[in-house]
N, C-alpha and C. Protein backbone atom coordinates (compact mmCIF):
# COMPACT_ATOMS: atom_id res chain seq x y z
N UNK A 1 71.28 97.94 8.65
CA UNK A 1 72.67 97.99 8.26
C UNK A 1 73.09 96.75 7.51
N UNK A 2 72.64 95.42 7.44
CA UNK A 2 72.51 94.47 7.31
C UNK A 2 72.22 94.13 5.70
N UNK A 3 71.95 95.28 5.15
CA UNK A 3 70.74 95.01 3.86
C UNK A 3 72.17 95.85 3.26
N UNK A 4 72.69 97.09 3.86
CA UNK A 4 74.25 97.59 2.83
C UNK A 4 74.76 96.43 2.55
N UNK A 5 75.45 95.45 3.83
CA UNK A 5 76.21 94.43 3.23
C UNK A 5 75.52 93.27 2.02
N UNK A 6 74.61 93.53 1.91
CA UNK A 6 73.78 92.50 0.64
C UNK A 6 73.80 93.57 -0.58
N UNK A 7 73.59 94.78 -0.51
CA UNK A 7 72.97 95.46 -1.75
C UNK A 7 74.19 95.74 -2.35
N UNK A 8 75.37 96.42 -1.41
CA UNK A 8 76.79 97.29 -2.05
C UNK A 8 77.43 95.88 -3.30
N UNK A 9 77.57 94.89 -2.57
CA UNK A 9 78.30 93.97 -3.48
C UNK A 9 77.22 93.53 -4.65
N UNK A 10 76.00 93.86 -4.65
CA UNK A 10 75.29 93.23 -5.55
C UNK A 10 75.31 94.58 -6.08
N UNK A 11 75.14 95.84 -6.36
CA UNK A 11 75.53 97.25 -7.10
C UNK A 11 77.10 97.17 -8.17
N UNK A 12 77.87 96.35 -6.98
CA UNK A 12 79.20 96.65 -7.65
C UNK A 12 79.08 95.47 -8.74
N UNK A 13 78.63 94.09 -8.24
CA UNK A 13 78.50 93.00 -9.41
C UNK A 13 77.74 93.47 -10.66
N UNK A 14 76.66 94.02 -10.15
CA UNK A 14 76.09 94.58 -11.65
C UNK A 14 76.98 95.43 -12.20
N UNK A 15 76.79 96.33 -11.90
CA UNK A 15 77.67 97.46 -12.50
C UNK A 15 79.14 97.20 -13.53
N UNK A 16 79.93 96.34 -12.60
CA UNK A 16 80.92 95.97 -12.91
C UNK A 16 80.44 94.91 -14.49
N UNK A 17 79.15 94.12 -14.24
CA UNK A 17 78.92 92.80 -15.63
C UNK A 17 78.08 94.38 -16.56
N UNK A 18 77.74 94.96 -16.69
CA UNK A 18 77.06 95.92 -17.21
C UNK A 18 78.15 96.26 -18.26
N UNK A 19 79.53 97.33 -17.46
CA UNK A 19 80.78 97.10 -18.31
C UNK A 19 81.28 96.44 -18.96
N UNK A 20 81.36 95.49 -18.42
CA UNK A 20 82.10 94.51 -19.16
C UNK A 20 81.29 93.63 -20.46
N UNK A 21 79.62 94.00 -20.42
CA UNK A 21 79.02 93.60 -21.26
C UNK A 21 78.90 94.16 -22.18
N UNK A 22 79.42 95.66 -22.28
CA UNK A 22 79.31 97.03 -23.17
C UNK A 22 80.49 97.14 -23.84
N UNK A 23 81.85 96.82 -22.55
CA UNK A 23 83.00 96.69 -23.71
C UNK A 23 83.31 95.50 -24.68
N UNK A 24 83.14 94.49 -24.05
CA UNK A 24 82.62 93.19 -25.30
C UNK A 24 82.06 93.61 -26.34
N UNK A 25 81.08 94.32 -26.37
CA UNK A 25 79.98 94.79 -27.37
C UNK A 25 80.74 95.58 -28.65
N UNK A 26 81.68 96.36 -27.96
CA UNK A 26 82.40 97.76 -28.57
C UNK A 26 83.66 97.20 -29.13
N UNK A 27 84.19 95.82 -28.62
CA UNK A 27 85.06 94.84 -29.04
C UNK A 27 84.73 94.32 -30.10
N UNK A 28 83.78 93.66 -30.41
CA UNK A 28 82.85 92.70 -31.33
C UNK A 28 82.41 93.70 -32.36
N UNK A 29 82.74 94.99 -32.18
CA UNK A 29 82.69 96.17 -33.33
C UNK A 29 80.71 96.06 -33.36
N UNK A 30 80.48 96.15 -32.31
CA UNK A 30 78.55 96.38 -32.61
C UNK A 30 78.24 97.72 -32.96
N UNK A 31 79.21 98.64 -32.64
CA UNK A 31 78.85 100.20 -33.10
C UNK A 31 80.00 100.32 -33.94
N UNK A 32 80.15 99.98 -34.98
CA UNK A 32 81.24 100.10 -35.89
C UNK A 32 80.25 100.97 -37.22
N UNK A 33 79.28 100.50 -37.30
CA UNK A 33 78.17 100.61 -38.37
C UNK A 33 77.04 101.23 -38.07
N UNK A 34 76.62 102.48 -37.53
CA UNK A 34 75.49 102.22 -37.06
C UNK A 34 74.64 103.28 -38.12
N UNK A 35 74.37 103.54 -38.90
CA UNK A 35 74.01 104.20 -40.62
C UNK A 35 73.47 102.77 -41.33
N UNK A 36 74.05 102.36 -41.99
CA UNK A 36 73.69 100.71 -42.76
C UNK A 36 72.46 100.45 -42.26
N UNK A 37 72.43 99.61 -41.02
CA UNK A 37 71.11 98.95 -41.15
C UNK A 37 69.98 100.12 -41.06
N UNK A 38 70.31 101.37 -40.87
CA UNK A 38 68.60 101.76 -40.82
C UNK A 38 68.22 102.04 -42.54
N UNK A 39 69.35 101.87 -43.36
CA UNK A 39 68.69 102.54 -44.82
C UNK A 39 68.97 100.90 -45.28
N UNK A 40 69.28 99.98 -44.72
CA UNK A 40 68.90 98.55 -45.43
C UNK A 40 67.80 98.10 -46.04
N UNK A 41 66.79 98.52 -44.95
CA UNK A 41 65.23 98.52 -45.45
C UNK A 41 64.99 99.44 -46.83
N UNK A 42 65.68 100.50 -47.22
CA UNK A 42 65.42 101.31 -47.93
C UNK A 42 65.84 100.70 -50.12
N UNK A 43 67.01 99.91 -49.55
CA UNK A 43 67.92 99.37 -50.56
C UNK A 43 67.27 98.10 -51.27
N UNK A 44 66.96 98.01 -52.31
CA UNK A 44 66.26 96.35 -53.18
C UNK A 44 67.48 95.76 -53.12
N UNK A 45 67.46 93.89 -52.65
CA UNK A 45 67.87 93.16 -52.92
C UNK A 45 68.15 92.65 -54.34
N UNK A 46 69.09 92.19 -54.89
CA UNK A 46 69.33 91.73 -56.34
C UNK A 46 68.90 90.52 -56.34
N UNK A 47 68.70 89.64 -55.25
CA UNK A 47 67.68 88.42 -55.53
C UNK A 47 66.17 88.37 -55.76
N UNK A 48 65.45 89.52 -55.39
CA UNK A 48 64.47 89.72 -55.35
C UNK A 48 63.49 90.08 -57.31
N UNK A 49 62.80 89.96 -57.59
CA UNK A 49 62.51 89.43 -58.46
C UNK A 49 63.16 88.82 -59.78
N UNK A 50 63.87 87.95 -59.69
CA UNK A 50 64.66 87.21 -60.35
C UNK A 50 63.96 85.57 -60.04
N UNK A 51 63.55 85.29 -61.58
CA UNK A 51 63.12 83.85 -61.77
C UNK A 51 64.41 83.08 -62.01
N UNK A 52 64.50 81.92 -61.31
CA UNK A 52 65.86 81.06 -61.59
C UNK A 52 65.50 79.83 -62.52
């Protein structure tokens, strides 16, 4: 019985930093874009063969 009172509050601490690490995320606009970077690779840079 001993091991509920250790695990429940350590379930709810995670859980609870899990959220709050996801809505930060969704704050900071990390899924605002998510198209772009996979065809970035696809797109030539305009610096790229250019002698200066």
């Amino acid at each position: 019985m001993t091991i509920l009172a250790i695990l429940m509050p350590l379930a709810l601490l995670l859980s609870f930093s899990f959220t709050a690490v996801y809505f930060w995320s969704v704050w900071r606009g990390q899924y605002d874009d998510l198209e772009t970077p996979a065809h970035r690779i696809l797109l030539e840079d305009e610096q790229e063969g250019k002698i200066s």
